[in-house]
Protein backbone atom coordinates (compact mmCIF):
# COMPACT_ATOMS: atom_id res chain seq x y z
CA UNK A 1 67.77 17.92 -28.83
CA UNK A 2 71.57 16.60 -28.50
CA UNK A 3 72.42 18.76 -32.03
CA UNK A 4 70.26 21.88 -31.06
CA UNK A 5 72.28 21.85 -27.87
CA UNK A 6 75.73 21.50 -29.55
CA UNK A 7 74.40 24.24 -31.51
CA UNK A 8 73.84 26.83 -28.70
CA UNK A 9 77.13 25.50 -27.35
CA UNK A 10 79.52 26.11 -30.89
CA UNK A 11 77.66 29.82 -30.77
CA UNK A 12 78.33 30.25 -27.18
CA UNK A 13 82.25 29.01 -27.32
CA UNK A 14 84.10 32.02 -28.29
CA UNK A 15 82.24 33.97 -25.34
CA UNK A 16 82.99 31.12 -22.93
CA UNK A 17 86.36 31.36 -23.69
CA UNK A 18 86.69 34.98 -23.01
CA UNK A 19 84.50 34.15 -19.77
CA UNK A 20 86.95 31.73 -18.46
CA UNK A 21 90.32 33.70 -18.79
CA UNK A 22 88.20 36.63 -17.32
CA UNK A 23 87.26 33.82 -14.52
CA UNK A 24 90.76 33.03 -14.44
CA UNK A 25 92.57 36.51 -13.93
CA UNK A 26 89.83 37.45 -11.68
CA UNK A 27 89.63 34.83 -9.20
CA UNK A 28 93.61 35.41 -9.02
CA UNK A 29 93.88 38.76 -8.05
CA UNK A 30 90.40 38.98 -5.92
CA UNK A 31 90.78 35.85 -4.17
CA UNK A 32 92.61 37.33 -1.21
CA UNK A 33 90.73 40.55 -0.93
CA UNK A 34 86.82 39.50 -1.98
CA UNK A 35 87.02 35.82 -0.96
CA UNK A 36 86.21 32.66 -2.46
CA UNK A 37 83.30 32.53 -1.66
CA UNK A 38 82.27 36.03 -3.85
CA UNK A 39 84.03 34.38 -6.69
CA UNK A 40 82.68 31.23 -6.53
CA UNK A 41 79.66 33.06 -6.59
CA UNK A 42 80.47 35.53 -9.46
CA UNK A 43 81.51 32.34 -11.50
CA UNK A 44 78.00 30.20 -11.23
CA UNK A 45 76.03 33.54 -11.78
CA UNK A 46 78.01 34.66 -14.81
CA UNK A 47 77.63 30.64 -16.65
CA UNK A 48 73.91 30.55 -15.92
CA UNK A 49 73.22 34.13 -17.11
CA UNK A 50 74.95 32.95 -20.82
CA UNK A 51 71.71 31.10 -21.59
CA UNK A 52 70.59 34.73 -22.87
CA UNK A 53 73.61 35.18 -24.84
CA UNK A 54 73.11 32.00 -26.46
CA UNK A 55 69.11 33.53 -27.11
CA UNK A 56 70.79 36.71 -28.56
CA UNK A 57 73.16 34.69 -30.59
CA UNK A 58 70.44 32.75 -32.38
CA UNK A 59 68.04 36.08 -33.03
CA UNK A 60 71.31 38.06 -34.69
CA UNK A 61 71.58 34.70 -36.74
CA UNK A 62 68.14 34.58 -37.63
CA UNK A 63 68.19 30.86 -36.73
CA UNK A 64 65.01 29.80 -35.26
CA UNK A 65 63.47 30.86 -38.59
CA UNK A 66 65.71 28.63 -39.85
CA UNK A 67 65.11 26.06 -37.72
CA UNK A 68 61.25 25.71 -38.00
CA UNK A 69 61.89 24.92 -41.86
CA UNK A 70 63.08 21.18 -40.12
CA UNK A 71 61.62 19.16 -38.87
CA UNK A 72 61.51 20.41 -35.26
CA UNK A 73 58.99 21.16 -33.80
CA UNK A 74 58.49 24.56 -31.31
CA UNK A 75 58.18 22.89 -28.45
CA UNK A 76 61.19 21.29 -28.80
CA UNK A 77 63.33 24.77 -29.19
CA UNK A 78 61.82 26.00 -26.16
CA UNK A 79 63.01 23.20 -24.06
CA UNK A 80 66.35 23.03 -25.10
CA UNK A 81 66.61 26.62 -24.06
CA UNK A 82 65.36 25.94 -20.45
CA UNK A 83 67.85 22.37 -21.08
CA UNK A 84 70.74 24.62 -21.65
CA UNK A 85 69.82 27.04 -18.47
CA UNK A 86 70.33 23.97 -16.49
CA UNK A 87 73.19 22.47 -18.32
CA UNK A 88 75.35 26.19 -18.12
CA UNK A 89 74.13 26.24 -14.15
CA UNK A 90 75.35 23.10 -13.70
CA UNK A 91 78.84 23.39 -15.22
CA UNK A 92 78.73 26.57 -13.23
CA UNK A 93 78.27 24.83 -10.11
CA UNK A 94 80.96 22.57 -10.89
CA UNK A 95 83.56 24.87 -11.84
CA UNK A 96 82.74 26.72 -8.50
CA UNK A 97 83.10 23.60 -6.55
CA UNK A 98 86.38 22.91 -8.34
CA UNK A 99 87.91 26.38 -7.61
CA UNK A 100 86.61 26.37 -3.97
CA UNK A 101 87.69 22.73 -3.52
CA UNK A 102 91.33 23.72 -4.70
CA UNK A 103 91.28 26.99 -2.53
CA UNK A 104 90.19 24.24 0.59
CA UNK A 105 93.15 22.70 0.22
CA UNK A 106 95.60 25.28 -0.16
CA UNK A 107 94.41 27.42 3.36
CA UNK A 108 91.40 25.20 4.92
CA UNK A 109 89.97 28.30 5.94
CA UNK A 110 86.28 27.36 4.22
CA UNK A 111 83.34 26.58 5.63
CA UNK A 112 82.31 23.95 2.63
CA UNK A 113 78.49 23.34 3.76
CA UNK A 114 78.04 26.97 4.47
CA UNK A 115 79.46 27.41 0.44
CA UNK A 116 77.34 25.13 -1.02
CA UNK A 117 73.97 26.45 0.96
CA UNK A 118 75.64 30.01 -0.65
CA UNK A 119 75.80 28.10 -4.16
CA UNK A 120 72.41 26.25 -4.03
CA UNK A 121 70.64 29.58 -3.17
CA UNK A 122 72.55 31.79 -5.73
CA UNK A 123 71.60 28.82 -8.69
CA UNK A 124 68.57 29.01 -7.41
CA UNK A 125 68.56 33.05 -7.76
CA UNK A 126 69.82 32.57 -10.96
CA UNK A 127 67.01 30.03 -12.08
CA UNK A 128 64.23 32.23 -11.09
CA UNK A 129 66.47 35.19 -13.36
CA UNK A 130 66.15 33.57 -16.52
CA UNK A 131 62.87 32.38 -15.92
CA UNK A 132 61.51 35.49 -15.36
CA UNK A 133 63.91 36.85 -18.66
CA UNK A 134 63.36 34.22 -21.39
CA UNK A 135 59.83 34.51 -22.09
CA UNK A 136 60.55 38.02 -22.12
CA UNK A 137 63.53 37.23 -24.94
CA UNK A 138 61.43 34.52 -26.82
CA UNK A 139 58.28 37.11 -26.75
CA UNK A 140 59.73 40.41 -27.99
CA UNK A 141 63.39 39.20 -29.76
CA UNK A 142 67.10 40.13 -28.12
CA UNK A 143 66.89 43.72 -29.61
CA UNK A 144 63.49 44.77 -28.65
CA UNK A 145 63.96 43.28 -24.80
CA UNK A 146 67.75 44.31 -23.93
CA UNK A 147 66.33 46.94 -22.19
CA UNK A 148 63.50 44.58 -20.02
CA UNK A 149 66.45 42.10 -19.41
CA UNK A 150 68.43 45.19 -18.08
CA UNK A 151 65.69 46.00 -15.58
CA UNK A 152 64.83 42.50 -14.45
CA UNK A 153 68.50 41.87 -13.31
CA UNK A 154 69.12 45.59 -12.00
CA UNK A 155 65.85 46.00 -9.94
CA UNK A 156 66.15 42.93 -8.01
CA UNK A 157 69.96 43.85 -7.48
CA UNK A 158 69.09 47.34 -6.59
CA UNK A 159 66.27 46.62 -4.60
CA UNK A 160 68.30 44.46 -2.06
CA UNK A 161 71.53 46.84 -1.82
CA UNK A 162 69.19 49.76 -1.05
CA UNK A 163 66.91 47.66 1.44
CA UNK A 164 70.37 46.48 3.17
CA UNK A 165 72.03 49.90 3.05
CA UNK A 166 68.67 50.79 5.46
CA UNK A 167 69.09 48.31 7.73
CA UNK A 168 65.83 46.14 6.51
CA UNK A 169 67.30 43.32 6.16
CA UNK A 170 68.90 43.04 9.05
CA UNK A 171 66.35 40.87 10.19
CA UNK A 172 66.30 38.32 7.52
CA UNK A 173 70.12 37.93 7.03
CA UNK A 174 69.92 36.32 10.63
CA UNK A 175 67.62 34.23 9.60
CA UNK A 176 69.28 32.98 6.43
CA UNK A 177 72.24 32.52 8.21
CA UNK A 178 70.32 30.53 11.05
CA UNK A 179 68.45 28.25 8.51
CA UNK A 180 70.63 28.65 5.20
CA UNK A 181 70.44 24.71 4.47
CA UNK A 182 66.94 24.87 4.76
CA UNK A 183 66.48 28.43 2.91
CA UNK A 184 68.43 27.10 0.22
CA UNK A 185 66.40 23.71 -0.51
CA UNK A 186 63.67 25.60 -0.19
CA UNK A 187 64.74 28.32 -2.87
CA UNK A 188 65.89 25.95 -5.13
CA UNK A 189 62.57 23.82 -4.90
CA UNK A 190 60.49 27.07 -5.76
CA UNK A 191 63.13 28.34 -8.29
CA UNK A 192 61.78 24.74 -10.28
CA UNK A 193 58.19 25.28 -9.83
CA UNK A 194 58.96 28.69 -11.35
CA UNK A 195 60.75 27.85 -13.78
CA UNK A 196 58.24 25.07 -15.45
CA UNK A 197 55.58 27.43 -14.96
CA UNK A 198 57.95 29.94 -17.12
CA UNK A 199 58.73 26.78 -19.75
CA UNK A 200 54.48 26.79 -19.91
CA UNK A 201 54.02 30.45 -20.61
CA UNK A 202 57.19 30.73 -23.03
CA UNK A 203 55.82 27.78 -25.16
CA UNK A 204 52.56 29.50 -25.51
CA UNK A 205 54.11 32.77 -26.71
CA UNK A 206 56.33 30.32 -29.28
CA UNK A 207 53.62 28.30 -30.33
CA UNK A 208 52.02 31.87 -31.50
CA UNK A 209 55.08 33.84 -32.75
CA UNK A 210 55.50 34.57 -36.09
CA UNK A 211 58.55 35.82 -37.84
């Protein structure tokens, strides 16, 4: 598990590094005008989304094919992919603590329980994201379900900047904002449920895939 990890992690470190001076020049010239609280939130989406790039990276490199020739078995390649969605969400969470921790102590103009209810719910957001998308990704390949992946982050997206351009949430953003500790343990509870019901379905399409 520890060397199919390190794996995913070599592939991924050449887009990481791009990410983070990206991350870097962003969060300096958008702190003042978006807040830190929309890029500590840009930053823990962005990390936990690379779990399909690391997907992609393998297909292009054909090496799950190469893989199953060793002894490992298909089981063990899906959970190291659900292993690395929590391992990239949690160094997302981390780096968005550090950045909001340092902007705390420059101004102490943050509200820090009210930022980590906002990053709880967003990695929980985020969990339910690639759940939804990697069975999708293991099922049909990178190439074949660009398109699907495309929809499952835009519609959601879409869905909630249209409802809240009408007005419809109105409603329920008082209530988050009322009972965000509790919305956001209770996200993040479901998000897991979801997700191991996602690790059951995406080892039964893997355990029938052929290449």
């Amino acid at each position: 598990m520890k060397g199919l990890l390190l794996n995913d992690l070599l592939g991924l470190r050449r887009t990481l590094a791009y990410i983070f001076v990206f991350l870097g020049i962003y969060a300096l010239l958008f702190t003042g005008t978006m807040g830190p609280e929309f890029i500590s939130g840009f930053i823990l989406v962005l990390t936990t989304m690379m779990v399909n790039s690391a997907v992609m990276i393998g297909d292009a490199a054909k090496w799950n094919m190469y893989a199953l020739t060793m002894p490992i078995s298909r089981r063990t390649l899906v959970q190291e992919k659900y292993l690395l969605m929590l391992l990239l969400g949690g160094g997302g969470m981390a780096l968005s603590s550090l950045y909001t921790f340092v902007i705390y102590l420059l101004h102490h103009t943050l509200d820090l329980r009210g930022f980590f209810d906002m990053v709880l719910l967003l990695f929980s957001l985020c969990l339910f994201l690639n759940s939804v998308i990697l069975p999708i990704l293991l099922r049909f390949g990178s190439e074949k379900a660009k398109y699907l992946t495309i929809i499952c982050y835009g519609v959601p997206v879409g869905g909630i900047v249209i409802l809240g351009g009408m007005g419809v949430l109105d409603g329920w953003i008082g209530f988050l904002l009322q009972n965000r500790t509790m919305v956001a343990l209770a996200c993040f509870a479901l998000s897991l449920v979801f997700m191991a019901f996602s690790y059951r379905i995406s080892l039964w399409i893997y355990q029938k895939k052929e290449w």
